[in-house]
C-alpha atoms as a PDB file:
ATOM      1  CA  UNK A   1      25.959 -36.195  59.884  1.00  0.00           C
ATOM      2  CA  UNK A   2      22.851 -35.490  61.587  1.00  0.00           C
ATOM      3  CA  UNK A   3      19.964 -33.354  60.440  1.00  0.00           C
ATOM      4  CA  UNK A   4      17.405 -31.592  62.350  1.00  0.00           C
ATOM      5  CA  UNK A   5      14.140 -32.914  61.489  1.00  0.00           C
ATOM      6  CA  UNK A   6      10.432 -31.416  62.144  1.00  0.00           C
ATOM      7  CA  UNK A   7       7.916 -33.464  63.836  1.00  0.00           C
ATOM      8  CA  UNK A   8       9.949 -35.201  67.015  1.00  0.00           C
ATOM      9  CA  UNK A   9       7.504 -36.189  69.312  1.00  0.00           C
ATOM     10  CA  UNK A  10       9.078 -38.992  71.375  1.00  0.00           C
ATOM     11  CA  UNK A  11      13.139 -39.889  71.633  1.00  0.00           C
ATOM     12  CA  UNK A  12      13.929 -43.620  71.432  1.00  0.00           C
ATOM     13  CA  UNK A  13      14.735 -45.194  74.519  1.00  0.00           C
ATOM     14  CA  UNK A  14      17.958 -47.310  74.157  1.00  0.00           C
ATOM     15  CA  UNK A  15      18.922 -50.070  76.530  1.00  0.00           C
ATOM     16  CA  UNK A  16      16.999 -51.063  79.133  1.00  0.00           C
ATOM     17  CA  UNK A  17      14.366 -48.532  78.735  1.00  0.00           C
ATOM     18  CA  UNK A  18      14.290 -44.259  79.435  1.00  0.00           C
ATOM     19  CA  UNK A  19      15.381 -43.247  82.511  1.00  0.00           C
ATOM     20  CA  UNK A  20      14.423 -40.568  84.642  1.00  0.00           C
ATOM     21  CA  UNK A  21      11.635 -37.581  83.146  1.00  0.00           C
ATOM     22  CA  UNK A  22      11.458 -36.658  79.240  1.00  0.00           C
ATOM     23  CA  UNK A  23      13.697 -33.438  78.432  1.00  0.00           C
ATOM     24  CA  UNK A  24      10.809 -31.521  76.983  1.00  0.00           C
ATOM     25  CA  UNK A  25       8.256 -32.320  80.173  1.00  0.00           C
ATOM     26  CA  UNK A  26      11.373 -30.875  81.612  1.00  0.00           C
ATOM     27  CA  UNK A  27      12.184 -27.939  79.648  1.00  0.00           C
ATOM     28  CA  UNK A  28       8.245 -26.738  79.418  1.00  0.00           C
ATOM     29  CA  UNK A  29       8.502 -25.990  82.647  1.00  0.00           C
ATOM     30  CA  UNK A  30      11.601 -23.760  82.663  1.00  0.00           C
ATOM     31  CA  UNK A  31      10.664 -21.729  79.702  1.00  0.00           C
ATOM     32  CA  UNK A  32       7.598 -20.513  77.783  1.00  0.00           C
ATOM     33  CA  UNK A  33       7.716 -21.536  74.290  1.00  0.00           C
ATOM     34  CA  UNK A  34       7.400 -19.367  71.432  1.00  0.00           C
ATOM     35  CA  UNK A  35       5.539 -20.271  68.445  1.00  0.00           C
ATOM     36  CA  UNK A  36       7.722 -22.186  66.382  1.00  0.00           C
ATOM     37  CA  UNK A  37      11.707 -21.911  65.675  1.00  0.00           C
ATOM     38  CA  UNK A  38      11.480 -18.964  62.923  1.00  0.00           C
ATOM     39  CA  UNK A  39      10.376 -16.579  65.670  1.00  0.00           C
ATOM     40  CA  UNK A  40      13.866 -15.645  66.566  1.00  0.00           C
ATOM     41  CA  UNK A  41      15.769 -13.432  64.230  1.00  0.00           C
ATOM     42  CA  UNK A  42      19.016 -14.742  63.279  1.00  0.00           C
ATOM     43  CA  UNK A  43      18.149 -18.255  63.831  1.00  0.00           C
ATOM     44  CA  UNK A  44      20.844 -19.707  62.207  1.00  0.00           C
ATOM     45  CA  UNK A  45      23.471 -18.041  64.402  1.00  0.00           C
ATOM     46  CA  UNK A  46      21.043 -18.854  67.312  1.00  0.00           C
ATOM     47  CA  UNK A  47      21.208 -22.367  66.803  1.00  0.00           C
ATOM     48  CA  UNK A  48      25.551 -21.998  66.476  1.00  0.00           C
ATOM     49  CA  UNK A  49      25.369 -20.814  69.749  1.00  0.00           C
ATOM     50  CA  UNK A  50      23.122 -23.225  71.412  1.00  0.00           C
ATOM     51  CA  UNK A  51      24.580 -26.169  69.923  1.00  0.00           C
ATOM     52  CA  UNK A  52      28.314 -24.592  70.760  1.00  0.00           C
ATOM     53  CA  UNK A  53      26.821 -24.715  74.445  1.00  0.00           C
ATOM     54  CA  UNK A  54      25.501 -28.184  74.180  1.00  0.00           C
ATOM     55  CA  UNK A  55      29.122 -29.679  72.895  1.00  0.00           C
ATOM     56  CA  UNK A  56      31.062 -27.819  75.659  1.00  0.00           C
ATOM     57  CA  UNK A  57      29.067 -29.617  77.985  1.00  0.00           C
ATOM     58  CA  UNK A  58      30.379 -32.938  76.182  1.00  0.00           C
ATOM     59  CA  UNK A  59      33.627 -31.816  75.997  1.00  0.00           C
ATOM     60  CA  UNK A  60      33.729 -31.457  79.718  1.00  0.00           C
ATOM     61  CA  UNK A  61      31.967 -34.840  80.637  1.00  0.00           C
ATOM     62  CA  UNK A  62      34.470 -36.935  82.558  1.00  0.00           C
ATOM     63  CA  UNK A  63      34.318 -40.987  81.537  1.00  0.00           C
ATOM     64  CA  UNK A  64      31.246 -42.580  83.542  1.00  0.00           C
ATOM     65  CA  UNK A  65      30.175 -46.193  84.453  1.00  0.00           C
ATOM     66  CA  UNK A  66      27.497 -47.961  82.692  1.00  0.00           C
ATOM     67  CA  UNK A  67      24.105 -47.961  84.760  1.00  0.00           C
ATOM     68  CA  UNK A  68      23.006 -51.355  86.433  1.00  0.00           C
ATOM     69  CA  UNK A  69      19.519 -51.751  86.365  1.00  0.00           C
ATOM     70  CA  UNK A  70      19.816 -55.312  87.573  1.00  0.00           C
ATOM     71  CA  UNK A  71      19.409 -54.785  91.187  1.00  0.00           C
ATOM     72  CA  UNK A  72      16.285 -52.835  89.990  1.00  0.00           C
ATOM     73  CA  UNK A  73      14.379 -56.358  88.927  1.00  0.00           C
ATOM     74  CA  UNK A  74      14.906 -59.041  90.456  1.00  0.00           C
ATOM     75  CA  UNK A  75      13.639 -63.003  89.283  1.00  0.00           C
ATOM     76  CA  UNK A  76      12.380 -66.139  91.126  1.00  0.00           C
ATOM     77  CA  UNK A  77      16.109 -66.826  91.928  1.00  0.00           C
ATOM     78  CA  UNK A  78      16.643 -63.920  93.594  1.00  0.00           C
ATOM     79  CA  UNK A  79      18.567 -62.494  90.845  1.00  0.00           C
ATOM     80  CA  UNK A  80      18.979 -59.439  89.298  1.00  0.00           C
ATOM     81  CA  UNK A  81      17.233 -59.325  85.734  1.00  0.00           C
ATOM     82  CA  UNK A  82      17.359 -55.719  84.637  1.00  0.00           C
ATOM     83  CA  UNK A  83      19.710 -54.720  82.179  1.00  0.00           C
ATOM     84  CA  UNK A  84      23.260 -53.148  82.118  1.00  0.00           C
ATOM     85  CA  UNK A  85      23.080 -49.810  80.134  1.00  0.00           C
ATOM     86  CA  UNK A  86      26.148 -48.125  78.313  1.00  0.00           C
ATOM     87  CA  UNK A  87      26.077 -44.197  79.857  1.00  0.00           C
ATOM     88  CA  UNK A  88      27.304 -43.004  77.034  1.00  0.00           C
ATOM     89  CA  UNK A  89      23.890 -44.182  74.851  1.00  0.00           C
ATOM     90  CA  UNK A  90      21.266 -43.373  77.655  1.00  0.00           C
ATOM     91  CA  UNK A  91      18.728 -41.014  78.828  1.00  0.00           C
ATOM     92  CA  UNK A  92      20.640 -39.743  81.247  1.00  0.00           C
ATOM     93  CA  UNK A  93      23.494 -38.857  79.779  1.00  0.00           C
ATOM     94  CA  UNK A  94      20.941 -37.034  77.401  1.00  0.00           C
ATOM     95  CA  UNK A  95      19.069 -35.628  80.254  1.00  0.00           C
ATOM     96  CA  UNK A  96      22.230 -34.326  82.316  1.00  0.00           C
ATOM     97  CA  UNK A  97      23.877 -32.512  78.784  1.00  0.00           C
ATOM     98  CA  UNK A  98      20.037 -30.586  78.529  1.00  0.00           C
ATOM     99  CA  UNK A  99      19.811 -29.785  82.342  1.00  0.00           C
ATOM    100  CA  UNK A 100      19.830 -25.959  82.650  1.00  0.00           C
ATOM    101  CA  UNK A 101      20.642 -25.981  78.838  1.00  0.00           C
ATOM    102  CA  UNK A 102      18.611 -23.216  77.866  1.00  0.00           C
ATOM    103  CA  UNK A 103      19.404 -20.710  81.046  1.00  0.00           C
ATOM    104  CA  UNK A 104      22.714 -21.041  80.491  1.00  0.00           C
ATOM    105  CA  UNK A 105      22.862 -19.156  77.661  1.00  0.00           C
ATOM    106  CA  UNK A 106      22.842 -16.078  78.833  1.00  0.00           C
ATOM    107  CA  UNK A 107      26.591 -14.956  77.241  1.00  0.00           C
ATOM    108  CA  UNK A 108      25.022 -14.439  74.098  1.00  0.00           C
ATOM    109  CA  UNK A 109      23.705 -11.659  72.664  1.00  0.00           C
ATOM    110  CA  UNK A 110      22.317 -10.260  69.555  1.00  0.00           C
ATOM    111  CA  UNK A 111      24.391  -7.503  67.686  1.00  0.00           C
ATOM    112  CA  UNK A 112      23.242  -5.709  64.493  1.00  0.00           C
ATOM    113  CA  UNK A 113      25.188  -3.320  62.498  1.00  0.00           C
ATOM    114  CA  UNK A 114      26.073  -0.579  64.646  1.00  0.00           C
ATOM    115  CA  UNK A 115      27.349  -2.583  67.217  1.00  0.00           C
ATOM    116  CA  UNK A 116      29.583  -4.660  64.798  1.00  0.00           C
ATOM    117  CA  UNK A 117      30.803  -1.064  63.453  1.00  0.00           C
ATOM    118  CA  UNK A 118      31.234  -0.225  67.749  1.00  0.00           C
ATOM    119  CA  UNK A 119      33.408  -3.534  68.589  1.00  0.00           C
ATOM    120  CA  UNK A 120      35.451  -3.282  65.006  1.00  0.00           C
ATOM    121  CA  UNK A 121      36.510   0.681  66.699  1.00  0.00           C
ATOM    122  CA  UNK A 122      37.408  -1.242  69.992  1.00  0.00           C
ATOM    123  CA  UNK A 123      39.565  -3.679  68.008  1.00  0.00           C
ATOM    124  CA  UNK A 124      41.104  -0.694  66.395  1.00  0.00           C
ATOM    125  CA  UNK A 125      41.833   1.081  69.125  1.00  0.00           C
ATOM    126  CA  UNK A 126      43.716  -2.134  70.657  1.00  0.00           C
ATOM    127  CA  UNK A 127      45.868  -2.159  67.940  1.00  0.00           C
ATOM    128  CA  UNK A 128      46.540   1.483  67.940  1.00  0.00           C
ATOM    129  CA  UNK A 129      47.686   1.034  71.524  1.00  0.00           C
ATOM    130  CA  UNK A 130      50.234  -1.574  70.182  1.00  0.00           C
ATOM    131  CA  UNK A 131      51.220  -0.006  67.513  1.00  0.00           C
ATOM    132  CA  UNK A 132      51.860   3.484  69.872  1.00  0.00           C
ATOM    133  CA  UNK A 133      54.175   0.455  72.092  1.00  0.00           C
ATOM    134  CA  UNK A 134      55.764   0.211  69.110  1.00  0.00           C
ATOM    135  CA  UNK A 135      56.310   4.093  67.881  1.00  0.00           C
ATOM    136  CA  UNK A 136      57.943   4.384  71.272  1.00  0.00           C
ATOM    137  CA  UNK A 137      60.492   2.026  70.625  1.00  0.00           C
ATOM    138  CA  UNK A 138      61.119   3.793  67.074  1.00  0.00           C
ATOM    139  CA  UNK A 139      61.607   7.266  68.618  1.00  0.00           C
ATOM    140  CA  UNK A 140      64.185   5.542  71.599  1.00  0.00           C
ATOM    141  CA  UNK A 141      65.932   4.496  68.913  1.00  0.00           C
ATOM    142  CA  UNK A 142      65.953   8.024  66.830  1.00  0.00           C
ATOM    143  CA  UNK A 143      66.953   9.882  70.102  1.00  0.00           C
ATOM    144  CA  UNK A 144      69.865   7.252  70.638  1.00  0.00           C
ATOM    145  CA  UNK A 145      71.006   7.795  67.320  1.00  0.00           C
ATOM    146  CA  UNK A 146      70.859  11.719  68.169  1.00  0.00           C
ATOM    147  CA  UNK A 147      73.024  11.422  71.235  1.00  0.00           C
ATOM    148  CA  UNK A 148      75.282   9.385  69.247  1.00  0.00           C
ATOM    149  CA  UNK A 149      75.874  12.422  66.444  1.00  0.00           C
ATOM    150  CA  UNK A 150      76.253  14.236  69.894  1.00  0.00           C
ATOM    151  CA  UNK A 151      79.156  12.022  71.312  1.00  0.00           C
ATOM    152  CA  UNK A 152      80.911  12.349  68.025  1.00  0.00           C
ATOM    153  CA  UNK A 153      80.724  15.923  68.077  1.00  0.00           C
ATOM    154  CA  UNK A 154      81.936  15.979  71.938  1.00  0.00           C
ATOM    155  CA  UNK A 155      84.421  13.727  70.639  1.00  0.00           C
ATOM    156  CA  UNK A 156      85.580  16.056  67.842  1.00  0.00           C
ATOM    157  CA  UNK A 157      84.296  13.485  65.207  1.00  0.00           C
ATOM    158  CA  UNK A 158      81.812  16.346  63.207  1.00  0.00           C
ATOM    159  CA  UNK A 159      79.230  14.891  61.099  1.00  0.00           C
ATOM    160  CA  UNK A 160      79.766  15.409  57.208  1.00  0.00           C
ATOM    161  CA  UNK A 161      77.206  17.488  56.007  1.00  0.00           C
ATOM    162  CA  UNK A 162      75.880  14.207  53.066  1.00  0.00           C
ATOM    163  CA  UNK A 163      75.568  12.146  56.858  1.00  0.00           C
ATOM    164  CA  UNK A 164      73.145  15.234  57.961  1.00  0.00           C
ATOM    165  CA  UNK A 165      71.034  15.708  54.801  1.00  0.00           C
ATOM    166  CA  UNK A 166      70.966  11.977  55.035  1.00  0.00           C
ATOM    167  CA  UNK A 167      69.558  11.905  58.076  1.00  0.00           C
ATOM    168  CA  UNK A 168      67.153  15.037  57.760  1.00  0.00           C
ATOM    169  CA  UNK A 169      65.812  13.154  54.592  1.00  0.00           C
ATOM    170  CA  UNK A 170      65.323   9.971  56.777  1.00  0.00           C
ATOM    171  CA  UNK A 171      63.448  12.002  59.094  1.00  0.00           C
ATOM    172  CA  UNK A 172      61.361  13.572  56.743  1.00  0.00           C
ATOM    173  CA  UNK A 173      60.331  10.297  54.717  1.00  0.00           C
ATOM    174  CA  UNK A 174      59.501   8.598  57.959  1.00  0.00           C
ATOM    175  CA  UNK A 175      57.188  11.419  58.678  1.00  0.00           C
ATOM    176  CA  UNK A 176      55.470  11.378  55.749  1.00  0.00           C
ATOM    177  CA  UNK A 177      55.114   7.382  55.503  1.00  0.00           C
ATOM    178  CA  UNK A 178      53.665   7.877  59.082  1.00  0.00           C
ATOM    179  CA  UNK A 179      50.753  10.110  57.521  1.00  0.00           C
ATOM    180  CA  UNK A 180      50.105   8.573  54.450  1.00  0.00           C
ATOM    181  CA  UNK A 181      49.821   5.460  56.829  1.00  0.00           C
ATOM    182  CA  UNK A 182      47.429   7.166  59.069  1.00  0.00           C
ATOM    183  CA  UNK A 183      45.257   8.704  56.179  1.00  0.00           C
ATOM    184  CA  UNK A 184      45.204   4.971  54.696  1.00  0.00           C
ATOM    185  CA  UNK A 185      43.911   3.352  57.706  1.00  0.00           C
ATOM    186  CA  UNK A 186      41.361   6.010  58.042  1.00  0.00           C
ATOM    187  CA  UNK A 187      40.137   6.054  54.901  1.00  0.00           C
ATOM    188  CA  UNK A 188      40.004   1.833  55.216  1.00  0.00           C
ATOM    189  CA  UNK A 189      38.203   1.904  58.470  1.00  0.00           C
ATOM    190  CA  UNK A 190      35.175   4.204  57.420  1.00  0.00           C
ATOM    191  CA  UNK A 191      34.834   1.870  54.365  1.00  0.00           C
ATOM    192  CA  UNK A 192      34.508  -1.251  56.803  1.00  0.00           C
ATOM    193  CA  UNK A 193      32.180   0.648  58.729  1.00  0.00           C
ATOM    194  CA  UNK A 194      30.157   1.439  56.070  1.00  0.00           C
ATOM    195  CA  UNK A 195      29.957  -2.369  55.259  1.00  0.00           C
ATOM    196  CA  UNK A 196      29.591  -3.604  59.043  1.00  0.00           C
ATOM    197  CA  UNK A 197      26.443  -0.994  59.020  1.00  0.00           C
ATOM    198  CA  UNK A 198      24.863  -3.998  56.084  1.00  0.00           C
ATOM    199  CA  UNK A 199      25.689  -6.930  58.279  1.00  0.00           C
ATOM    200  CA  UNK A 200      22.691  -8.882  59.239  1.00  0.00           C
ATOM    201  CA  UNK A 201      21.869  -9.340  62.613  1.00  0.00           C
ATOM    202  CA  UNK A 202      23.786 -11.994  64.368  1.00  0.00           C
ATOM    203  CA  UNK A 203      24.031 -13.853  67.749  1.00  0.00           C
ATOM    204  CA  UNK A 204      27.365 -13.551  69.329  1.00  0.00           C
ATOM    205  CA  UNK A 205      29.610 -14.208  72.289  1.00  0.00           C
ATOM    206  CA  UNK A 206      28.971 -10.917  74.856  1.00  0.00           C
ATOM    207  CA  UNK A 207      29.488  -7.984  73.265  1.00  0.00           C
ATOM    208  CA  UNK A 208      30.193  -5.268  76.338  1.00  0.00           C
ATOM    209  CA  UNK A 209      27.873  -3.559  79.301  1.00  0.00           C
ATOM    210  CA  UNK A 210      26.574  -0.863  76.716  1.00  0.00           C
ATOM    211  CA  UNK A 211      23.868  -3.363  75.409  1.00  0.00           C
ATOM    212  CA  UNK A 212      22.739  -5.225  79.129  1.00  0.00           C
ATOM    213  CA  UNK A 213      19.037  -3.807  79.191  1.00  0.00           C
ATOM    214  CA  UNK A 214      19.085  -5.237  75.534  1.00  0.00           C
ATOM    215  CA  UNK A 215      20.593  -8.568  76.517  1.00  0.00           C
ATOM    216  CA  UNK A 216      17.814  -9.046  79.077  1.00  0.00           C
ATOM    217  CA  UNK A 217      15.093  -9.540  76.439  1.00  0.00           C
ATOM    218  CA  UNK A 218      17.624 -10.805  74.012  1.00  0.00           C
ATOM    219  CA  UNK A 219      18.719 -13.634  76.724  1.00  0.00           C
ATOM    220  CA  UNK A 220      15.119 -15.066  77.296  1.00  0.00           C
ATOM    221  CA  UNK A 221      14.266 -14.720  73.291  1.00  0.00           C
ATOM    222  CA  UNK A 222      17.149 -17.082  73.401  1.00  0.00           C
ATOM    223  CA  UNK A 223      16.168 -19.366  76.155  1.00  0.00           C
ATOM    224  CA  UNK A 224      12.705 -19.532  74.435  1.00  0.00           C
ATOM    225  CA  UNK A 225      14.918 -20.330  71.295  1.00  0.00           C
ATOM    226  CA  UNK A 226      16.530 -23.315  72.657  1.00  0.00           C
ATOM    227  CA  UNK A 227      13.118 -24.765  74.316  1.00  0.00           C
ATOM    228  CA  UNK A 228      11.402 -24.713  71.571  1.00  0.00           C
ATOM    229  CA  UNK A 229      14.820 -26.379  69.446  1.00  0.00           C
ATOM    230  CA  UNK A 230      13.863 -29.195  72.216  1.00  0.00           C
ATOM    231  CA  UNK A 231      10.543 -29.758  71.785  1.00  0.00           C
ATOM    232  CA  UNK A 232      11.047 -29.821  67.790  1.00  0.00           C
ATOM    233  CA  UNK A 233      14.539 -31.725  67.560  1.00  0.00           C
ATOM    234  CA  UNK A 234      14.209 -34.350  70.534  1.00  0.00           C
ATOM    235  CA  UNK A 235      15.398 -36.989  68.437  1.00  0.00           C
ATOM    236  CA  UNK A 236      17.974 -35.900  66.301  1.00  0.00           C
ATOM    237  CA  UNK A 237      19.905 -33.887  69.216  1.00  0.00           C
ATOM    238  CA  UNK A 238      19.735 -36.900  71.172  1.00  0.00           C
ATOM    239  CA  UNK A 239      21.282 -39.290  68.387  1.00  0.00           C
ATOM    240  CA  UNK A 240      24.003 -36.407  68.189  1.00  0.00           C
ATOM    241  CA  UNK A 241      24.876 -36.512  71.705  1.00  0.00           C
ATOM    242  CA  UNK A 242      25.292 -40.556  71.935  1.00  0.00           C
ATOM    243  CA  UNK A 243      27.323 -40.247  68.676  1.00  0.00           C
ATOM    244  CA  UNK A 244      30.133 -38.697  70.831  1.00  0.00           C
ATOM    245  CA  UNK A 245      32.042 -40.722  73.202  1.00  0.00           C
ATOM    246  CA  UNK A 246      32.551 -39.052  76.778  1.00  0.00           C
ATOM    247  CA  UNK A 247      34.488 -37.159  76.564  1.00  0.00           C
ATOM    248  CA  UNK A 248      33.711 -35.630  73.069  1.00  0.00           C
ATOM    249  CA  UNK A 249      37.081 -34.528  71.406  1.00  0.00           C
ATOM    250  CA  UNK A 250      37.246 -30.916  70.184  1.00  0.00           C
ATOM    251  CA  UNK A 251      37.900 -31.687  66.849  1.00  0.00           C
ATOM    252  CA  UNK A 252      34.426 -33.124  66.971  1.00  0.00           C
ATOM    253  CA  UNK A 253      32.631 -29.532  67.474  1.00  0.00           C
ATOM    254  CA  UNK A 254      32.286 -28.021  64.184  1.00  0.00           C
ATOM    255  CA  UNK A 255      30.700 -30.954  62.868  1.00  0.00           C
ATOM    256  CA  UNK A 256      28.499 -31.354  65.752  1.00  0.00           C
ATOM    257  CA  UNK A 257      27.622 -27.875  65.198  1.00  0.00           C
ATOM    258  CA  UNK A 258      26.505 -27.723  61.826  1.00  0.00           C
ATOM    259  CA  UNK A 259      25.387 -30.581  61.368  1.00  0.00           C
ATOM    260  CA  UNK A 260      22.305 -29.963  64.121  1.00  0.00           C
ATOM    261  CA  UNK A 261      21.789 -26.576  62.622  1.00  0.00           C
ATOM    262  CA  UNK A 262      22.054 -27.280  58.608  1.00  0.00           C
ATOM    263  CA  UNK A 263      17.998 -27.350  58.257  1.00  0.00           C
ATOM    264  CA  UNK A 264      18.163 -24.275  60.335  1.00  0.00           C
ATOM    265  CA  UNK A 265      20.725 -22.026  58.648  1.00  0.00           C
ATOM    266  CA  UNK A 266      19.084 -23.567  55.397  1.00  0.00           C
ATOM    267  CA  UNK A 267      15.408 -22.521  56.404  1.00  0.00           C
ATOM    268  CA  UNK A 268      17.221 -19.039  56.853  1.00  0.00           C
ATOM    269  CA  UNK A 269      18.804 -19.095  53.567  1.00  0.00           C
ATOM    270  CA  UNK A 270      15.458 -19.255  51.982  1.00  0.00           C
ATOM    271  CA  UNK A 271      14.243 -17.134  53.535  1.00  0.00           C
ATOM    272  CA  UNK A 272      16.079 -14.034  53.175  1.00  0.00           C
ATOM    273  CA  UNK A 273      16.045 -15.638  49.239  1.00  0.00           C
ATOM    274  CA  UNK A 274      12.561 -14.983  48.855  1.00  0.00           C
ATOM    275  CA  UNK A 275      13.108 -11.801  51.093  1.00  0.00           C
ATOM    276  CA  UNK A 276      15.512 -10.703  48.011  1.00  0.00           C
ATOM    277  CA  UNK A 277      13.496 -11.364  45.580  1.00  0.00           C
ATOM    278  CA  UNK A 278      10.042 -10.042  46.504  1.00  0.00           C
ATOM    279  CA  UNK A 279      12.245  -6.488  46.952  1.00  0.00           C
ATOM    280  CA  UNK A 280      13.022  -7.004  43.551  1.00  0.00           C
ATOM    281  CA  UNK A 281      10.154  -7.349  41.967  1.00  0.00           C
END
C-alpha cells in the first residue's frame, strides 16, 4: 500500500529520463495554493473524492505503446541510442492522469448536517412514492374482491354473515397496521434527523441546485485542495499510478483510494481527538 508522505519535492524519473513539464510547475499555474492540506474542512473525505477522480481516469485509460526515445539520440552509426520506455511507468502517463485533475472536480460538494437531514427527506419521499405504487395495487385488489361479493349476490350466492364480519375485521386491521406503520416511520425519521443534524461535514457526490452559490466557493476550496495534495504528495501519487496496469481494474479502487489518503484521514482523526478532548477538559 502506499502512504502519503510530507516533504515531496521532486518525483523520480523512471526510464529514460522525465518527459514533458513537472505536474506541480503545471498545476501552480492552474490554481492558487492554499497554505497547507489541513486548510480544507473535511479533508479526509476531500482526499476520497480526489483520489476517486484520479482512479476513474485509470480505469478509463485504453492500453498504450511504450515511448521510443531512440530516434530522439542518435550515435556515430547513425543509430538510434535513446531508450524504449514502458507507458505504463512514465511521466507521461503520470502527467496525462493529473491534466485538468483538479478542475474537474467540480461534482463535489460539501454537505453538513442539514443538508444530510434535506437529501435523507428526498430519499424518503422516493420511497413513499413506491410504496403509494404499491397501496394502489392493494386497494385494486380490495375493490376486486368487493365486486366479487357483488357477483355472488347478483348470482344469488349471499355472503354468510361470519364471511362479512370476516372481512369487516380484515378491513379494519389493515387500517390500523397502515397507521401504526405510518406513526412508526415518523417517529423513526425525526430520530435520524436528529442524528444527521451531528454528522460532520463531509464532501460528497452533487447534492441538488439548492446549494450552487455554495458549490462555487466549495468547488475552488476543492481545486485548491487537490493542488496543494500535488505539490505535497508528488511522489507517492505517482508510485500509485504506475502500480496500476492500464487499464486499472475496478476492484483496484478502494485500495487505491485509501491507501493515498490513510495519512490524511489519520491527520483528521487526531485532530478532532484532541478537538474532543480539549472540550472536555
Amino acid at each position: 500500500m502506499v502512504r502519503l508522505v510530507r516533504g515531496a519535492s521532486r518525483r523520480r524519473g523512471c526510464g529514460g529520463g522525465g518527459v514533458g513539464v513537472g505536474v506541480v510547475t503545471l498545476m501552480a499555474l492552474v490554481v492558487p495554493a492554499v497554505t497547507g492540506v489541513g486548510a480544507i474542512e473535511a479533508k479526509c473525505s476531500a482526499c476520497r473524492c480526489m483520489m476517486k477522480t484520479m482512479f476513474e481516469r485509470l480505469e478509463e485509460e485504453g492500453p498504450e505503446l511504450d515511448l521510443d526515445f531512440s530516434r530522439n539520440r542518435v550515435g556515430e552509426d547513425g543509430k538510434g541510442t535513446g531508450k524504449v520506455v514502458s507507458y505504463a511507468r512514465s511521466e507521461t502517463r503520470v502527467e496525462t492522469v493529473l491534466d485538468g485533475l483538479c478542475k474537474s472536480l467540480t461534482r463535489y460538494g460539501l454537505a453538513r448536517g442539514p443538508d444530510h437531514v434535506r437529501m435523507a427527506q428526498e430519499a424518503r419521499k422516493r420511497v413513499a412514492g413506491s410504496d403509494r405504487g404499491r397501496a394502489a395495487v392493494k386497494e385494486a385488489r380490495r375493490v376486486l374482491d368487493e365486486e366479487e361479493a357483488q357477483d355472488r349476490e347478483a348470482r344469488g350466492e349471499s355472503l354468510s354473515e361470519e364471511e362479512v364480519e370476516a372481512a369487516e375485521a380484515a378491513r379494519k386491521a389493515e387500517e390500523d397496521a397502515k397507521e401504526h406503520r405510518k406513526a412508526r416511520r415518523k417517529a423513526e425519521a425525526e430520530a435520524e434527523d436528529r442524528e444527521l443534524l451531528k454528522k460532520p461535514a463531509e464532501w460528497i457526490e452533487d447534492f441538488g441546485s439548492e446549494k450552487k452559490v455554495e458549490n462555487v466557493h466549495n468547488q475552488k476550496v476543492m481545486a485548491q485542495f487537490c493542488a496543494v495534495m500535488l505539490d505535497e504528495h508528488e511522489d507517492a501519487i505517482a508510485e500509485a499510478i504506475w502500480a496500476q496496469p492500464t487499464p486499472a481494474p475496478s476492484e483496484a479502487g478502494p485500495p487505491f483510494v485509501e491507501g493515498l489518503c490513510a495519512s490524511v484521514c489519520a491527520d483528521e482523526a487526531a485532530e478532532e481527538q484532541r478537538r474532543s478532548s480539549h472540550q472536555e477538559l
